[in-house]
C-alpha atoms as a PDB file:
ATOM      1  CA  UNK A   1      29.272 -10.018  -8.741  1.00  0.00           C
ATOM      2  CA  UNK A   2      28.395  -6.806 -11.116  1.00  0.00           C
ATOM      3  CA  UNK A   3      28.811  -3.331  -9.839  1.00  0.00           C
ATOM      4  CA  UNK A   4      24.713  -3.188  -9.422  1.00  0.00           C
ATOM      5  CA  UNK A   5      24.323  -6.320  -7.622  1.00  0.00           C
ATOM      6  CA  UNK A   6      27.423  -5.324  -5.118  1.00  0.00           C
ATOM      7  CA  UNK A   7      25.822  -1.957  -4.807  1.00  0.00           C
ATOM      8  CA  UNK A   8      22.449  -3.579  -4.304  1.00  0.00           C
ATOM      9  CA  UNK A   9      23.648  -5.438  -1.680  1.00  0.00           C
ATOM     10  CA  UNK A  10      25.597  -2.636  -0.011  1.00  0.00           C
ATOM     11  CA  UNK A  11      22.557  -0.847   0.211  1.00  0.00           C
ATOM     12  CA  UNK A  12      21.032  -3.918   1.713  1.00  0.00           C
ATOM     13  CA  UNK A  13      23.502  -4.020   4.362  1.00  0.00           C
ATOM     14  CA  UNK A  14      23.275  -0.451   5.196  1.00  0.00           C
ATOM     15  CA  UNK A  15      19.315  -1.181   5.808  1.00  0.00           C
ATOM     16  CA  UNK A  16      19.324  -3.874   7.976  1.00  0.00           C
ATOM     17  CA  UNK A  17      21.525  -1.191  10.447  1.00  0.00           C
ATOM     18  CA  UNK A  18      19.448   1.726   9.959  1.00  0.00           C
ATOM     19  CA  UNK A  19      16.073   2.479  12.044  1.00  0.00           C
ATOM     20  CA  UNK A  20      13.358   3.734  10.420  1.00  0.00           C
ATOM     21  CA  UNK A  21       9.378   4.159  11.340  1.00  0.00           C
ATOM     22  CA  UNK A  22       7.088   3.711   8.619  1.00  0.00           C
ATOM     23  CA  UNK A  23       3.247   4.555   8.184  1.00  0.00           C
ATOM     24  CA  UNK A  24       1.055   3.626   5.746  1.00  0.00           C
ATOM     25  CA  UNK A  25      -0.550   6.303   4.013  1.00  0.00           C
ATOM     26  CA  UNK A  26      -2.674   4.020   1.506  1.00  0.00           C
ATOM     27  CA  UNK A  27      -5.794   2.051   1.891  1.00  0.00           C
ATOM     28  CA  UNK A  28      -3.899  -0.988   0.254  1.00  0.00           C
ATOM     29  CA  UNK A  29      -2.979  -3.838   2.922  1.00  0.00           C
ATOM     30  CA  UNK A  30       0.741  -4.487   1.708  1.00  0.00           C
ATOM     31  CA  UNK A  31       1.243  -3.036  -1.599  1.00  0.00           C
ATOM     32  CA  UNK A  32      -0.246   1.088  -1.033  1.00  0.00           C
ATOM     33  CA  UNK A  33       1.684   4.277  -0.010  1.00  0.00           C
ATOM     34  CA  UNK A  34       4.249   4.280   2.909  1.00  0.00           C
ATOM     35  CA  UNK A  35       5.725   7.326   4.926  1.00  0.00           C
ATOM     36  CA  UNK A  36       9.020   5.988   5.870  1.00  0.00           C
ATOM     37  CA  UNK A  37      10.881   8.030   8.363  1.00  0.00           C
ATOM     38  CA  UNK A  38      14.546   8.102   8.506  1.00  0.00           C
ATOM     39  CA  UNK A  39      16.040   8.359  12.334  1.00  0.00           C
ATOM     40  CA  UNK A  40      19.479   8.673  10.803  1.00  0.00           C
ATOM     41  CA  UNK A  41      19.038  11.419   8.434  1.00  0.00           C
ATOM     42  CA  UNK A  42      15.592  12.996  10.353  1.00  0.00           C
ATOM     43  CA  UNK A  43      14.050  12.777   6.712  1.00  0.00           C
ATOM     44  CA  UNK A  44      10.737  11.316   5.461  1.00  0.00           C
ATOM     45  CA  UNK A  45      10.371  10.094   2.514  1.00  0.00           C
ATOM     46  CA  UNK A  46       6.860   8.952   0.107  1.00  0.00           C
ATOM     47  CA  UNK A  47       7.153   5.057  -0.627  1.00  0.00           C
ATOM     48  CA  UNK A  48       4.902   3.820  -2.768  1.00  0.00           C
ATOM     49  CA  UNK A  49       5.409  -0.077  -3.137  1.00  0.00           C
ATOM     50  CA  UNK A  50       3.159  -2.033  -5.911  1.00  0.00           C
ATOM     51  CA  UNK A  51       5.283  -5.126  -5.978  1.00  0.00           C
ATOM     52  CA  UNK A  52       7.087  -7.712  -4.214  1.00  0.00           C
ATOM     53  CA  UNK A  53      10.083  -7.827  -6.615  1.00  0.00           C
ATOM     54  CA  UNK A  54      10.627  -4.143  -6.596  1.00  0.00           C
ATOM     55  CA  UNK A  55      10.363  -3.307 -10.280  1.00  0.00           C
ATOM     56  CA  UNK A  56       7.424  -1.292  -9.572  1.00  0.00           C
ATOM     57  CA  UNK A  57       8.301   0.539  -6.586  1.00  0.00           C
ATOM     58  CA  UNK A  58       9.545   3.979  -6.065  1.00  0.00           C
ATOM     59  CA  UNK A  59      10.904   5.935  -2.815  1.00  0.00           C
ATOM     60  CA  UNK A  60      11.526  10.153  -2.756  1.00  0.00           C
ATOM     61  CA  UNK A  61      14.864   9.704  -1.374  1.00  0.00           C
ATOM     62  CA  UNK A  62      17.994  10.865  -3.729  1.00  0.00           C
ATOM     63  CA  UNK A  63      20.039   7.764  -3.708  1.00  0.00           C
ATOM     64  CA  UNK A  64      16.607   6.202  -5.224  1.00  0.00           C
ATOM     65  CA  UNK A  65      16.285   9.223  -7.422  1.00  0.00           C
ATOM     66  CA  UNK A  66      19.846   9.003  -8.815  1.00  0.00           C
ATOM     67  CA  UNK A  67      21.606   5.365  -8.769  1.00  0.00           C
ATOM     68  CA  UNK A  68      20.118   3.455 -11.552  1.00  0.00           C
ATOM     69  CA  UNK A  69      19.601   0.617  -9.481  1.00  0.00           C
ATOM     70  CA  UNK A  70      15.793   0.679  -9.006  1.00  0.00           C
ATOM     71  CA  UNK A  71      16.113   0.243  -5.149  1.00  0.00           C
ATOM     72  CA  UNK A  72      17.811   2.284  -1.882  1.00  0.00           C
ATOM     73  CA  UNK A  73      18.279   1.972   1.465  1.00  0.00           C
ATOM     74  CA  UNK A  74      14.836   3.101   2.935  1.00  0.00           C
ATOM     75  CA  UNK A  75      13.287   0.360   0.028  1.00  0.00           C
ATOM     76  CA  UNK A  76      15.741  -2.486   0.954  1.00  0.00           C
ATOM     77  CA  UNK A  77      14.994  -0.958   5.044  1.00  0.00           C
ATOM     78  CA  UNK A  78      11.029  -1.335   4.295  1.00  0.00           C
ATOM     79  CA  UNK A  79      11.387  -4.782   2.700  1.00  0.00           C
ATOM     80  CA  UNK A  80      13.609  -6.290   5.587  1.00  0.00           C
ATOM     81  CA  UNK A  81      11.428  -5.092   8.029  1.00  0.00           C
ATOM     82  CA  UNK A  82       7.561  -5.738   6.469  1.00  0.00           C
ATOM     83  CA  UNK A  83       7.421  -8.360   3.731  1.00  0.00           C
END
């Protein structure tokens, strides 16, 4: 396992423990605008997801902001809870 699938997978763990409420912003019916709430952290973050392998997705957290990875916990959160 690389470094970026082991941290993609750590962050995958992390989601599946972590509650978050999420409204959709966008007029799309899966792949629009998302405010995804954070109960851990109390932050909100912008999600906007445009596809179902994440390459074009993008979330206003830092981890998402600053890891390379293309993905963080409130994506992998959003995409174990609603696709």
């Amino acid at each position: 396992m690389t470094d970026a699938e082991w941290q993609t997978a750590l962050r995958m763990q992390i989601a599946e423990d972590e509650k978050f409420t999420i409204k959709k912003t966008g007029d799309g019916v899966v792949f629009t605008n998302y405010n995804v709430y954070s109960q851990h952290s109390k932050n909100s973050y912008k999600v906007a997801l445009r596809s179902a392998d994440n390459t074009l997705n993008f979330c206003s957290c830092s981890d998402y902001k600053t890891n390379l990875l293309g993905t963080c916990n409130t994506l992998r959160q959003f995409y174990y809870t609603s696709i």
